[in-house]
C-alpha atoms as a PDB file:
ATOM      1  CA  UNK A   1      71.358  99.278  25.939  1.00  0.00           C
ATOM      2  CA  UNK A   2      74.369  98.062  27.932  1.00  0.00           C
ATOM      3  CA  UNK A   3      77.429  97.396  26.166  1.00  0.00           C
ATOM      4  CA  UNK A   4      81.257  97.360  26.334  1.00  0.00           C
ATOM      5  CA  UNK A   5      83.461 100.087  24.485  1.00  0.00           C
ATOM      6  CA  UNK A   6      84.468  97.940  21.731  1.00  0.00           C
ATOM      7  CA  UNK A   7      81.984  97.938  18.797  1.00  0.00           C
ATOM      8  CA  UNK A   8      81.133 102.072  19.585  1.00  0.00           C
ATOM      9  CA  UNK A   9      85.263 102.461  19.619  1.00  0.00           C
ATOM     10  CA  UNK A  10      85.469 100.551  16.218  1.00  0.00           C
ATOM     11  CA  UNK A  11      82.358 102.631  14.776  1.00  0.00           C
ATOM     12  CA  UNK A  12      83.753 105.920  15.744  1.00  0.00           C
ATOM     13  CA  UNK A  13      87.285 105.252  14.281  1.00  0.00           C
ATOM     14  CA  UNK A  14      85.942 103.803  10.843  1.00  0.00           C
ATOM     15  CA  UNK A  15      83.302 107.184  11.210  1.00  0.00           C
ATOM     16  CA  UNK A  16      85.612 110.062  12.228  1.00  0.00           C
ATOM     17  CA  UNK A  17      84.512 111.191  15.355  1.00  0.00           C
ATOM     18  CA  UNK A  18      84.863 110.578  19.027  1.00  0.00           C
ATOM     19  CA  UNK A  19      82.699 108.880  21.571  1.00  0.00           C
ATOM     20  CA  UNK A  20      82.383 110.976  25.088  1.00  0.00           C
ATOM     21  CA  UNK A  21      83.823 109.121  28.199  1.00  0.00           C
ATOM     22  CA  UNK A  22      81.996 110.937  31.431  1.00  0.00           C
ATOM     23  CA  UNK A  23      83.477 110.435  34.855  1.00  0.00           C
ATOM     24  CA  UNK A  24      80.549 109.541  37.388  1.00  0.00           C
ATOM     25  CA  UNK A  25      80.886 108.429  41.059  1.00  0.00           C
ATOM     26  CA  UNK A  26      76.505 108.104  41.491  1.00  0.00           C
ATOM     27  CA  UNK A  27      73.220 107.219  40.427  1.00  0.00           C
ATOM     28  CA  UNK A  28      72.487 110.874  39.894  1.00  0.00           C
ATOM     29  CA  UNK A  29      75.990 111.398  37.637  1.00  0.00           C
ATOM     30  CA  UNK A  30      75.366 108.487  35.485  1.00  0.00           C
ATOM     31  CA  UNK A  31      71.666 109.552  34.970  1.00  0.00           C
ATOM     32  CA  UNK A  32      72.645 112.725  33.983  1.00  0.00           C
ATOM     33  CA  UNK A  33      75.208 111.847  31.421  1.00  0.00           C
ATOM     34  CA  UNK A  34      72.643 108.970  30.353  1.00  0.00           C
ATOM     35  CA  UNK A  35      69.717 111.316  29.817  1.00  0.00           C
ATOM     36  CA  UNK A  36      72.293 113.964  27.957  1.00  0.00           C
ATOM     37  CA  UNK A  37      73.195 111.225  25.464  1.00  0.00           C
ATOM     38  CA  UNK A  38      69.609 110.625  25.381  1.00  0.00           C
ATOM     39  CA  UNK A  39      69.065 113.982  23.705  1.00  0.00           C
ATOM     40  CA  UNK A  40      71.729 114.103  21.421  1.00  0.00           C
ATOM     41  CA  UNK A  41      71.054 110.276  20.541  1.00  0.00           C
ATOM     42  CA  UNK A  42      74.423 109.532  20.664  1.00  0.00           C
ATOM     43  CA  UNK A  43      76.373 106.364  22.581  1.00  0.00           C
ATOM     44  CA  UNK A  44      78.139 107.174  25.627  1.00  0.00           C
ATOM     45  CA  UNK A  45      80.718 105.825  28.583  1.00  0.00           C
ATOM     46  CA  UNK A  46      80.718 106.237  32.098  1.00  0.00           C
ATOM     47  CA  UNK A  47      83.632 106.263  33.405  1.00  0.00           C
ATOM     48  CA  UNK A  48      84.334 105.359  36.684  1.00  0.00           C
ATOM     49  CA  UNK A  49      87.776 106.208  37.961  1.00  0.00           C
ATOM     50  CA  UNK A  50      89.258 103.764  40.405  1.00  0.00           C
ATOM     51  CA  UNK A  51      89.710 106.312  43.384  1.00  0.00           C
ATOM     52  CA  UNK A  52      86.251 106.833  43.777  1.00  0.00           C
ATOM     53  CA  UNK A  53      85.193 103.512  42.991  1.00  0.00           C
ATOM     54  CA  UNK A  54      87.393 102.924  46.102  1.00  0.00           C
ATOM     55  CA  UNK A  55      86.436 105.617  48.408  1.00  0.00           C
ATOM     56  CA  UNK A  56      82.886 106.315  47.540  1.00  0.00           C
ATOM     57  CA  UNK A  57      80.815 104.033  45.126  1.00  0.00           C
ATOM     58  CA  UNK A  58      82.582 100.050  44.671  1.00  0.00           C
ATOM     59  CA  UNK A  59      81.884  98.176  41.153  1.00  0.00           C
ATOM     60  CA  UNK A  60      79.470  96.108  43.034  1.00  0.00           C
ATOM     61  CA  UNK A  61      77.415  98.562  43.580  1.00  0.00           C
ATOM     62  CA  UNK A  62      77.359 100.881  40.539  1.00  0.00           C
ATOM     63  CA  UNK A  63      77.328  98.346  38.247  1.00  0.00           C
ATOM     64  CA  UNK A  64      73.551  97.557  38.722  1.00  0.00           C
ATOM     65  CA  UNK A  65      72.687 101.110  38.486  1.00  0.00           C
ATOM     66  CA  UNK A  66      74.382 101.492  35.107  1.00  0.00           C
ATOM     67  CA  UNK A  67      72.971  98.272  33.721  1.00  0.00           C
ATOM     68  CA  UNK A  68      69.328  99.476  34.769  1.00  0.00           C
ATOM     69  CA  UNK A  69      70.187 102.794  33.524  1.00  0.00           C
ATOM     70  CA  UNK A  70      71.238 101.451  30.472  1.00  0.00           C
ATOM     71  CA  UNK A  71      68.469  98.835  30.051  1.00  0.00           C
ATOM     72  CA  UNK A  72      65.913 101.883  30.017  1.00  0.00           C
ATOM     73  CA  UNK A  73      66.974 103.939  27.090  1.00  0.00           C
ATOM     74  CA  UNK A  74      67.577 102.863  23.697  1.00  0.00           C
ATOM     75  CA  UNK A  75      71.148 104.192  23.275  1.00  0.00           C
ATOM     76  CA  UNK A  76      74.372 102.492  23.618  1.00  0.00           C
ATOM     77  CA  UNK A  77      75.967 102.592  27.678  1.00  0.00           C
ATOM     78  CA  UNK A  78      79.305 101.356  28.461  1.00  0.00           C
ATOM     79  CA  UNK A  79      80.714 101.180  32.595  1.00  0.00           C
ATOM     80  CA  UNK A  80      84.432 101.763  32.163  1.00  0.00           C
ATOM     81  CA  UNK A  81      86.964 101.667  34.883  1.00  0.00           C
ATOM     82  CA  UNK A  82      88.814 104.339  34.569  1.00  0.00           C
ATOM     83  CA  UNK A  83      92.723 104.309  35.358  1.00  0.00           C
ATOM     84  CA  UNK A  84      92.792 100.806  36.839  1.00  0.00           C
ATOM     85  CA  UNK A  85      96.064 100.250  38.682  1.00  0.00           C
ATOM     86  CA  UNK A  86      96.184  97.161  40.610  1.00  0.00           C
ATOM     87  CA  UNK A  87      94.919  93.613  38.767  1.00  0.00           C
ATOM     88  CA  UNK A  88      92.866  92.518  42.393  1.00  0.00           C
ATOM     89  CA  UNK A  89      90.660  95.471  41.512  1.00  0.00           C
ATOM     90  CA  UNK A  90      90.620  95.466  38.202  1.00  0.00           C
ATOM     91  CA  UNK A  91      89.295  91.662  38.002  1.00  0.00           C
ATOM     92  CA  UNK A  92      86.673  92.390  40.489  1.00  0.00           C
ATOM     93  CA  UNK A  93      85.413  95.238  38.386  1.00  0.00           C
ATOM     94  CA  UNK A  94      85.321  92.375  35.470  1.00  0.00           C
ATOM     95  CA  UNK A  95      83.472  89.825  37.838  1.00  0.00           C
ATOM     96  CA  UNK A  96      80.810  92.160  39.086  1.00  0.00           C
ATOM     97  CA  UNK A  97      80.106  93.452  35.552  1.00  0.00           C
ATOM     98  CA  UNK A  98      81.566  96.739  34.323  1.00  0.00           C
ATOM     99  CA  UNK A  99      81.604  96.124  30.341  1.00  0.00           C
ATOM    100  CA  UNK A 100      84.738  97.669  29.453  1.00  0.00           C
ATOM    101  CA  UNK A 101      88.573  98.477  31.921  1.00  0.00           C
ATOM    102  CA  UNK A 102      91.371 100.710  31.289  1.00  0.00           C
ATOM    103  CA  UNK A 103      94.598  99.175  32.705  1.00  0.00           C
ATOM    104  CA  UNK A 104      97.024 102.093  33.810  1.00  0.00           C
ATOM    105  CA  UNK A 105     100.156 100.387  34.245  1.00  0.00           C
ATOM    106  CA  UNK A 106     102.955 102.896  31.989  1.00  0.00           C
ATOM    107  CA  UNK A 107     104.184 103.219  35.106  1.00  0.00           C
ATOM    108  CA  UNK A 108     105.874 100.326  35.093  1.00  0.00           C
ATOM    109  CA  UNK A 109     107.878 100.712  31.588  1.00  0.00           C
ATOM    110  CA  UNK A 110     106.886  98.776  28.012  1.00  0.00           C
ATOM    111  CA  UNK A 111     107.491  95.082  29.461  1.00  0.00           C
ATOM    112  CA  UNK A 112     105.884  95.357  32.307  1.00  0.00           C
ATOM    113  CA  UNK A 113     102.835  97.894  31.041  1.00  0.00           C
ATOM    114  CA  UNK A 114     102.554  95.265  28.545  1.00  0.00           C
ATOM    115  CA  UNK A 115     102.804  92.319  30.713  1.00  0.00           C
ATOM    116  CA  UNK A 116     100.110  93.863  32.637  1.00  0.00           C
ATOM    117  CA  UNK A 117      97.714  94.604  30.185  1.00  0.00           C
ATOM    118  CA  UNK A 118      97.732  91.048  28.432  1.00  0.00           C
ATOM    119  CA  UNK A 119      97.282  89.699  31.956  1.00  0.00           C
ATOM    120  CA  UNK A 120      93.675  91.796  31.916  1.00  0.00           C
ATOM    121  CA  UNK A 121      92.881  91.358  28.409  1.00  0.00           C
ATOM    122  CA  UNK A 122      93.407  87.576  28.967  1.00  0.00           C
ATOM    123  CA  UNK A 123      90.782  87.720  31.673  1.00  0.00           C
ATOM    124  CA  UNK A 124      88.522  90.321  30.078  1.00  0.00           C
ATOM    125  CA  UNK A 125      87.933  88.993  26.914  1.00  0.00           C
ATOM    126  CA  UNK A 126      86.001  85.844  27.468  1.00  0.00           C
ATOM    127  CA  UNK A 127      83.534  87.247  29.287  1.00  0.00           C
ATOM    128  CA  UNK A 128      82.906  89.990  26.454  1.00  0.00           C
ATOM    129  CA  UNK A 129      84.687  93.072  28.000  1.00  0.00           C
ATOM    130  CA  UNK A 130      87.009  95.346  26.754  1.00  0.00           C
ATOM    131  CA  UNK A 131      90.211  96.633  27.492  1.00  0.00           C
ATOM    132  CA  UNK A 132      91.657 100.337  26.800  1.00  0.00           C
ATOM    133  CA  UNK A 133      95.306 100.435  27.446  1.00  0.00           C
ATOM    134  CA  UNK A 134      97.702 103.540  27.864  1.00  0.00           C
ATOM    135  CA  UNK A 135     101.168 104.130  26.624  1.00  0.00           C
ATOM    136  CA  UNK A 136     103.087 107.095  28.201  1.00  0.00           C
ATOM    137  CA  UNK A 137     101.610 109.081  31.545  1.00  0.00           C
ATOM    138  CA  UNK A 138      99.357 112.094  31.544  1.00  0.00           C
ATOM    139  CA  UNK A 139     100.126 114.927  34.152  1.00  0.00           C
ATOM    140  CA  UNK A 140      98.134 116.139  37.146  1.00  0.00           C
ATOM    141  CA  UNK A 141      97.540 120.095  37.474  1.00  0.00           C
ATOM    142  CA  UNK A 142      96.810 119.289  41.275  1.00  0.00           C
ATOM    143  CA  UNK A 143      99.166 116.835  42.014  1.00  0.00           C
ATOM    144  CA  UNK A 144     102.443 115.725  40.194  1.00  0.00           C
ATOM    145  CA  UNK A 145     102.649 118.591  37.515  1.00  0.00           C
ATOM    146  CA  UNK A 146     101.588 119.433  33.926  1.00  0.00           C
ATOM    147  CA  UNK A 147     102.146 116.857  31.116  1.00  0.00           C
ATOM    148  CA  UNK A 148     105.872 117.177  30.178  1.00  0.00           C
ATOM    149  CA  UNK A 149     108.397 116.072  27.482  1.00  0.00           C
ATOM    150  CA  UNK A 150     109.406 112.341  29.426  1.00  0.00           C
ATOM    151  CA  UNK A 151     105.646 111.772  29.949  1.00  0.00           C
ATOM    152  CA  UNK A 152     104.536 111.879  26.455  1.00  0.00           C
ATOM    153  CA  UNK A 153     103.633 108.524  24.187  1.00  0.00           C
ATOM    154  CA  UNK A 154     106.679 107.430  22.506  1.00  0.00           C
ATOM    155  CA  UNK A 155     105.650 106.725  19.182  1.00  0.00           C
ATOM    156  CA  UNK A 156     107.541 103.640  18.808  1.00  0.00           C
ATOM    157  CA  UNK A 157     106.460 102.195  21.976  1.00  0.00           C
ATOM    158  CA  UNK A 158     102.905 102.942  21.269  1.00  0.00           C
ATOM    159  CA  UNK A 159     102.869 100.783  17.993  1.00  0.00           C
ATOM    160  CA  UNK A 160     104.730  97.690  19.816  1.00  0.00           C
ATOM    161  CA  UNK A 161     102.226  97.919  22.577  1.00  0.00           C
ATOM    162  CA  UNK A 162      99.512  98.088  20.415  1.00  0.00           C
ATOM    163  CA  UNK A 163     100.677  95.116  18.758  1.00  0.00           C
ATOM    164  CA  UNK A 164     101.509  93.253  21.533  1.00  0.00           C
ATOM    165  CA  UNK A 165      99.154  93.724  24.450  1.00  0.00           C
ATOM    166  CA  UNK A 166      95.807  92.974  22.092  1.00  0.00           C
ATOM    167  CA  UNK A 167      93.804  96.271  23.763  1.00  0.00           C
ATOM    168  CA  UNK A 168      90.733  96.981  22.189  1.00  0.00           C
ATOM    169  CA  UNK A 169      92.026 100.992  22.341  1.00  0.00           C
ATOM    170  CA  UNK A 170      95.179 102.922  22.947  1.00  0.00           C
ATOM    171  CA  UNK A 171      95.392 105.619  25.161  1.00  0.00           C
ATOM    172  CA  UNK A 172      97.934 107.998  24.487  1.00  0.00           C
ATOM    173  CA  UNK A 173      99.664 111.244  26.106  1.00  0.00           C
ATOM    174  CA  UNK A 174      99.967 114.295  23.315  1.00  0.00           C
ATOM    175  CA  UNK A 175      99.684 117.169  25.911  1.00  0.00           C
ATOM    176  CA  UNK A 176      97.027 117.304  28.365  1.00  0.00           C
ATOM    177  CA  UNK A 177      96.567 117.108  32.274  1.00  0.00           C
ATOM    178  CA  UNK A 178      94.403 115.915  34.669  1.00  0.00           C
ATOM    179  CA  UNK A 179      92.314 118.784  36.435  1.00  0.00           C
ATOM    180  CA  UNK A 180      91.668 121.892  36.204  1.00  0.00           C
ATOM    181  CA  UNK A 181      94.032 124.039  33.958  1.00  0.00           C
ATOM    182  CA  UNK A 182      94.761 127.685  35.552  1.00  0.00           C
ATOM    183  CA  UNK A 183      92.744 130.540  34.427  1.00  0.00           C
ATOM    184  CA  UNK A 184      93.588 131.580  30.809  1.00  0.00           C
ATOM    185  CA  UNK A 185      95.200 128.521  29.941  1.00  0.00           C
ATOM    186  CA  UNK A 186      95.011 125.771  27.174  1.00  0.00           C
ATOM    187  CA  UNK A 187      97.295 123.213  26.573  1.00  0.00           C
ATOM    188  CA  UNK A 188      99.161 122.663  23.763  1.00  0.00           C
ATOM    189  CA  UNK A 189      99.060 119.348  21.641  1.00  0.00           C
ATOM    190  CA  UNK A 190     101.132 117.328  19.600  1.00  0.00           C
ATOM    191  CA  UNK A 191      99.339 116.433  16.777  1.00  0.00           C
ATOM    192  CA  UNK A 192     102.072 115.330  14.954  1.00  0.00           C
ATOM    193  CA  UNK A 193     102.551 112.506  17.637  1.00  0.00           C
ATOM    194  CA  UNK A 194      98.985 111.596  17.309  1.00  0.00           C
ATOM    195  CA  UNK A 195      99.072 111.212  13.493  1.00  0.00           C
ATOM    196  CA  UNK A 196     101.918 109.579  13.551  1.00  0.00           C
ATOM    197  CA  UNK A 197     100.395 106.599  16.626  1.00  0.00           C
ATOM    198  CA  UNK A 198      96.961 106.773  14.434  1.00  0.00           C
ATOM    199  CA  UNK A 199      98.759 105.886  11.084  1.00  0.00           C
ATOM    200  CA  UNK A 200     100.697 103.170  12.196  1.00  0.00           C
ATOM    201  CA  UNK A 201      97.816 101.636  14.737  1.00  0.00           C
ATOM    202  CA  UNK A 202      95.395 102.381  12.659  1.00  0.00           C
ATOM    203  CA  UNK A 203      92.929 101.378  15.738  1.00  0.00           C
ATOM    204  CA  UNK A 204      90.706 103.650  18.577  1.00  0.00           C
ATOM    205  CA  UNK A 205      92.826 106.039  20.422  1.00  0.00           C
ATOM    206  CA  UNK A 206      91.877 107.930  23.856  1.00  0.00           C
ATOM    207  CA  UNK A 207      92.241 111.218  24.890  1.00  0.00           C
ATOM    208  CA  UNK A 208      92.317 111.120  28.369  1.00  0.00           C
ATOM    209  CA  UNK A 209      92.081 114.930  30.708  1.00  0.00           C
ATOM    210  CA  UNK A 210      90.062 116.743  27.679  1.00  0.00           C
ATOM    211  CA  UNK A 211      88.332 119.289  30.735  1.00  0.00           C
ATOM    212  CA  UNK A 212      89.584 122.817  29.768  1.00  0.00           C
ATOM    213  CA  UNK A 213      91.502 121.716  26.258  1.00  0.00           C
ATOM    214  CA  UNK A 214      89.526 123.729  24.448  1.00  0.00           C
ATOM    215  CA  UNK A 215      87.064 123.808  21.284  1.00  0.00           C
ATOM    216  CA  UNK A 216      90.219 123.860  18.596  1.00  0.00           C
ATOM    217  CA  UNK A 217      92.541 121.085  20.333  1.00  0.00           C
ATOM    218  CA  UNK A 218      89.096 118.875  21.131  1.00  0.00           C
ATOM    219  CA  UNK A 219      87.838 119.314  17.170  1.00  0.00           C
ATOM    220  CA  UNK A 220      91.569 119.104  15.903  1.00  0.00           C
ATOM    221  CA  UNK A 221      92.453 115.598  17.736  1.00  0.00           C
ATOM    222  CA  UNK A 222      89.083 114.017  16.553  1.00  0.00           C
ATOM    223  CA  UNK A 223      89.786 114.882  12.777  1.00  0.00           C
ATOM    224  CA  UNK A 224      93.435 113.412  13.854  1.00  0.00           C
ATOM    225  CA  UNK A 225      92.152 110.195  15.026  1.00  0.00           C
ATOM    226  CA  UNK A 226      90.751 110.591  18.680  1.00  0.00           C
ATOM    227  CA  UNK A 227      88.280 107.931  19.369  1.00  0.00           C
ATOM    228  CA  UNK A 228      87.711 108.330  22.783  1.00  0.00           C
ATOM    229  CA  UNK A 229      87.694 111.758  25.328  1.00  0.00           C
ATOM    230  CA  UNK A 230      86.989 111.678  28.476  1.00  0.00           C
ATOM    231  CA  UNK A 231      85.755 114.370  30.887  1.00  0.00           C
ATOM    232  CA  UNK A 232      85.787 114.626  34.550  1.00  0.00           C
ATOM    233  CA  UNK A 233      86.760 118.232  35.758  1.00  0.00           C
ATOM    234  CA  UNK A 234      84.678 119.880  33.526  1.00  0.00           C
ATOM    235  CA  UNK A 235      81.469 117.732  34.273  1.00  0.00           C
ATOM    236  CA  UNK A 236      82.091 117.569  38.085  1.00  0.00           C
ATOM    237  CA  UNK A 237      82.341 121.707  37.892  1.00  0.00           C
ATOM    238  CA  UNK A 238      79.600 122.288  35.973  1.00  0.00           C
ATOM    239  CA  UNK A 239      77.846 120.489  38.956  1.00  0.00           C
ATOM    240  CA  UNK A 240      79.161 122.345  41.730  1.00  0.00           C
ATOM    241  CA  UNK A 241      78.546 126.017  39.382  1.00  0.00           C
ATOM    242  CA  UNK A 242      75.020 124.391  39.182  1.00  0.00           C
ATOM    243  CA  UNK A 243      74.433 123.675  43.034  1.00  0.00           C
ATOM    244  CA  UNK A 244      75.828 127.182  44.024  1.00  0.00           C
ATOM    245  CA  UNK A 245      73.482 128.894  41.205  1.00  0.00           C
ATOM    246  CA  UNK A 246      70.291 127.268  42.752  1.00  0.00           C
ATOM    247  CA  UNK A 247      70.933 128.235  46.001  1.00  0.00           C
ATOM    248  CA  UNK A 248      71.896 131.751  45.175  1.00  0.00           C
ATOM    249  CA  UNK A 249      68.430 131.875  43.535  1.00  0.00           C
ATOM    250  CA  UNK A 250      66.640 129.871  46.576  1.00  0.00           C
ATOM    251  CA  UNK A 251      68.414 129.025  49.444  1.00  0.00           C
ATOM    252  CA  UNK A 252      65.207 127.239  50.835  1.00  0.00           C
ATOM    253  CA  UNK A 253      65.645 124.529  48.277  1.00  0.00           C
ATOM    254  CA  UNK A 254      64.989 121.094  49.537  1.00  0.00           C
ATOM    255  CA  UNK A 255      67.846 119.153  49.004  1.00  0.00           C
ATOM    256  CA  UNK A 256      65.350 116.636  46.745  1.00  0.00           C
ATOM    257  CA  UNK A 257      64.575 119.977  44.353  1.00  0.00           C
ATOM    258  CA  UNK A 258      68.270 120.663  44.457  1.00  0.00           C
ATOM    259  CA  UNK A 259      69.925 117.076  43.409  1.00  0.00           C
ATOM    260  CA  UNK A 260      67.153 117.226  40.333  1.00  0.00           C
ATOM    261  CA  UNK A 261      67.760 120.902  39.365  1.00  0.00           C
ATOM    262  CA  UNK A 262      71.639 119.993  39.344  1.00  0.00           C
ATOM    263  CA  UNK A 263      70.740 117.043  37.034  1.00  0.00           C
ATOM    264  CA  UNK A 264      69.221 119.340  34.339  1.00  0.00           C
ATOM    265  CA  UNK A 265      71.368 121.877  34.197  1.00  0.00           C
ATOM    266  CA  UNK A 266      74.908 120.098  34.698  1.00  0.00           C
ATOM    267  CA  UNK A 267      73.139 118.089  31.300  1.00  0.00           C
ATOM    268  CA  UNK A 268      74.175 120.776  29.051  1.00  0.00           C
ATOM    269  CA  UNK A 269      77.742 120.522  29.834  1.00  0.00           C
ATOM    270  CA  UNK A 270      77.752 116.673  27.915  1.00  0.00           C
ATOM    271  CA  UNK A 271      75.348 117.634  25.949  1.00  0.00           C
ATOM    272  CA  UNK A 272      78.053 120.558  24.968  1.00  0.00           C
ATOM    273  CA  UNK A 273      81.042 118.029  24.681  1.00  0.00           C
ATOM    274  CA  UNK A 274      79.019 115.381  22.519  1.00  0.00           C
ATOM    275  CA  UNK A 275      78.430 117.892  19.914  1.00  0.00           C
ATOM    276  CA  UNK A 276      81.953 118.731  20.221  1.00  0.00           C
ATOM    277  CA  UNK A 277      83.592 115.056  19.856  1.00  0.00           C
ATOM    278  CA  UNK A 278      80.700 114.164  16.700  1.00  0.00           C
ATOM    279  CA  UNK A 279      79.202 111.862  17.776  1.00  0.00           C
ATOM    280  CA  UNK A 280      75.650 113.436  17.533  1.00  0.00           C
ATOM    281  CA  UNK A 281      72.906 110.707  16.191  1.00  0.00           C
ATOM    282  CA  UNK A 282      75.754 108.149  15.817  1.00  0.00           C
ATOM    283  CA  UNK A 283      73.797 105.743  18.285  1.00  0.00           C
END
């Protein structure tokens, strides 16, 4: 069943748990984190971040995929663009039918991230998608550095943009990167920030880099008020671990035997993170 973020988002924060947010680039991603959800009857996003939208699969083509996906299985699938910078592509993404955006725009302060956002909203809305905005910027491990102090949700900030912009959820920065975290380490989160956002907002928040947070920060931010987590790293390893395991065991695979061993076994890894967030038989 395809569907935007919204309703799941408001079912999740008046239930306590978290809905999984997967990123995909494929048919054979999306299938995988469909079927996964399958098992643990429990709704699900793919997430589709806007670099490899760009570079390798464009909303014009996924989208179909996901709907048919979708249309075959009795839980509930949202398409989310994931980290949408730029309005042009963001819009298209809305025209050729994702069901739900994220509008990444902190970098351009509270006015203008909020400026932004309503633009989006204004255009997403009517046509039944919804919006996830962010307040405050979330590190790279690869690229511009952990998560520090000046990149963290200011609280204040995150309740006037939530009150101004009209998102449908609130993305917010309490201590985790993007990518993969060195060996040994877990990030540490402010939890106090994120009751603080949740009791004032009272409304879905995101947790966006959850790969390698671990099992106590993932379960601790969900009873806090995390809505949302998405997962790229982690899912898009688990892949790779799976391809090099099959061809350690037979390295006369055919690549067709590969791609749908990969499938099964990178499964477990959602499968792993939906009993983690609670959303279990929430469909």
């Amino acid at each position: 069943m395809y569907v935007s973020m919204k309703e799941m988002l408001s079912k999740a924060n008046a239930g306590f748990y978290a809905v999984m947010a997967i990123n995909c680039f494929n048919l054979e991603t999306a299938r995988t984190v469909i079927r996964a959800a399958e098992k643990e009857n429990a709704p699900i996003i793919i997430n589709l971040y806007q670099d490899h939208l760009l570079a390798h699969c464009d909303s014009q083509l996924i989208t179909p995929i996901v709907k048919t996906l979708a249309g075959r299985t009795d839980i509930k699938v949202a398409l989310n663009y994931d980290h949408g910078q730029e309005v042009l592509f963001l819009k298209k993404a809305i025209d050729d039918g994702f069901s739900s955006v994220m509008v990444d725009a902190s970098r351009f302060g509270l006015a203008g991230n909020i400026a932004m956002t309503k633009e989006i909203v204004a255009y997403a809305f009517p046509k039944g998608v919804s919006v996830e905005g962010e307040i405050g910027c979330i590190g790279s491990t690869e690229q511009a550095g952990f998560t520090d102090g000046s990149m963290y949700s200011d609280p204040e900030d995150a309740v006037t943009f939530a009150k101004e912009a009209g998102i449908d959820a609130l993305a917010i920065s309490i201590g985790s990167s993007h990518g993969n975290y060195p060996q040994g380490m877990t990030p540490e989160f402010d939890f106090d920030r994120l009751r603080y956002i949740k009791k004032q907002t009272q409304m879905p928040l995101v947790l966006h880099g959850g790969s390698g947070s671990g099992e106590k920060n993932i379960l601790t931010a969900v009873k806090e008020g995390i809505n949302k987590i998405n997962v790229g790293c982690d899912f898009m390893n688990a892949n790779l671990q799976a391809v090099k395991s099959r061809l350690q065991q037979d390295e006369n695979l055919t690549y067709y035997d590969l791609v749908s061993q990969v499938e099964k076994d990178s499964m477990e890894l959602v499968r792993y993170y939906i009993r983690l967030s609670g959303s279990s038989n929430k469909n």
